[in-house]
Protein backbone atom coordinates (compact mmCIF):
# COMPACT_ATOMS: atom_id res chain seq x y z
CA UNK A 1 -12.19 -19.45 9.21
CA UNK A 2 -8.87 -18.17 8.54
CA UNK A 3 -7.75 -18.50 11.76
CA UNK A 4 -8.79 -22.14 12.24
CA UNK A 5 -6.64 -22.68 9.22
CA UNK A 6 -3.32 -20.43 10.02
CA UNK A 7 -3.25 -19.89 13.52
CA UNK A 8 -0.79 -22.70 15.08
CA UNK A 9 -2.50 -25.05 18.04
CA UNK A 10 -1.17 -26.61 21.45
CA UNK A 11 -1.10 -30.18 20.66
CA UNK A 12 -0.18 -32.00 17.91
CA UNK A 13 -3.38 -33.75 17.66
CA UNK A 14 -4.97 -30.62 17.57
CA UNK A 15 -2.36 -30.01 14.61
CA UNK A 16 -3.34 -32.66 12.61
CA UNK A 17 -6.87 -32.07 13.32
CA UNK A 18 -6.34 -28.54 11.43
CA UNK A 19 -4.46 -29.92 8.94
CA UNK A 20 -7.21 -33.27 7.90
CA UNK A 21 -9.93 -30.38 7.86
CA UNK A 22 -8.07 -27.66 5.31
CA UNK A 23 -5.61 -30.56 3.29
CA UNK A 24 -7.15 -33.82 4.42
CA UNK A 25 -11.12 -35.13 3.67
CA UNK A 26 -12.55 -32.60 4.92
CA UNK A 27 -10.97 -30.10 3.09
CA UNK A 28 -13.77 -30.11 0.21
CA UNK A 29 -16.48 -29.03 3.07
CA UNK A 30 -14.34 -26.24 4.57
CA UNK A 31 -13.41 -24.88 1.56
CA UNK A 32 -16.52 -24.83 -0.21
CA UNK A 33 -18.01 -22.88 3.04
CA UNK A 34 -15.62 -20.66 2.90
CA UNK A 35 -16.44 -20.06 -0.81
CA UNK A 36 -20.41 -20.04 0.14
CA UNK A 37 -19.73 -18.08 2.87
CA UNK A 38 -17.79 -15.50 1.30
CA UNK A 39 -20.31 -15.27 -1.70
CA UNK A 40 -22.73 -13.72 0.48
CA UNK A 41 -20.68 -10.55 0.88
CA UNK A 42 -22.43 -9.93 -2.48
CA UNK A 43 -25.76 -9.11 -0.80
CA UNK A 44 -26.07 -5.65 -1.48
CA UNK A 45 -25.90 -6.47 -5.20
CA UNK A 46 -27.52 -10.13 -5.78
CA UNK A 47 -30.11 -9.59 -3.18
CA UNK A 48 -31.84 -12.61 -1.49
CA UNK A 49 -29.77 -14.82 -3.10
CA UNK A 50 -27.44 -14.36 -0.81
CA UNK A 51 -29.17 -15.96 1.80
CA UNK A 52 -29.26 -19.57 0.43
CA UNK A 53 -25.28 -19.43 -0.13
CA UNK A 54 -24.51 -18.13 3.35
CA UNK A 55 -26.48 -21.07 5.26
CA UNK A 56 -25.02 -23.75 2.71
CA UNK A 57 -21.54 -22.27 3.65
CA UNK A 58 -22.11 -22.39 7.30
CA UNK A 59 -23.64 -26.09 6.61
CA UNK A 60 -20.61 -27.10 5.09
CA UNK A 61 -18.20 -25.45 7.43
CA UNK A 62 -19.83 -26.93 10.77
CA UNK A 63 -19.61 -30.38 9.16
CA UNK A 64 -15.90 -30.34 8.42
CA UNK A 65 -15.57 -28.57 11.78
CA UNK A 66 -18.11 -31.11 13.99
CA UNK A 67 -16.28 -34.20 11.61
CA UNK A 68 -12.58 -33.53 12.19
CA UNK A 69 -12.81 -33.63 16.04
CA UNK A 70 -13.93 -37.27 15.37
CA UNK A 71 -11.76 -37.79 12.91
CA UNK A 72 -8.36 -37.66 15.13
CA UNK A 73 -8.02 -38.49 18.55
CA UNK A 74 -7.78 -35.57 20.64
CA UNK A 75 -6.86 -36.61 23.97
């Protein structure tokens, strides 16, 4: 998830896509899956809790990252 965030892109439209998911209004969805998703390192000491936060993070982070392709226009 870093990567998606830091890493620079070819096109500017795939610049601004990058920049609508991690400032824009998507940013709430990618960050919070990032949170989620990085919760559930905590497994070895919360147990099966764990679980529940690391498929809401991945929830969260495949809708910013399915909703910002459709957000700009890529081609």
């Amino acid at each position: 998830m870093g990567g998606e965030a830091t890493l620079p892109h070819g096109t500017a439209h795939a610049n601004l896509a990058t920049h609508e998911m991690v400032c824009g209004w998507l940013a709430r969805f990618f960050w919070a899956g990032l949170a989620l998703a990085a919760g559930a390192v905590a497994a070895p000491w919360i147990g099966v809790a764990a679980a529940p936060m690391a498929l809401a993070g991945l929830l969260a982070h495949g809708h910013a990252y399915v909703q910002v392709g459709r957000s700009v226009p890529l081609a």
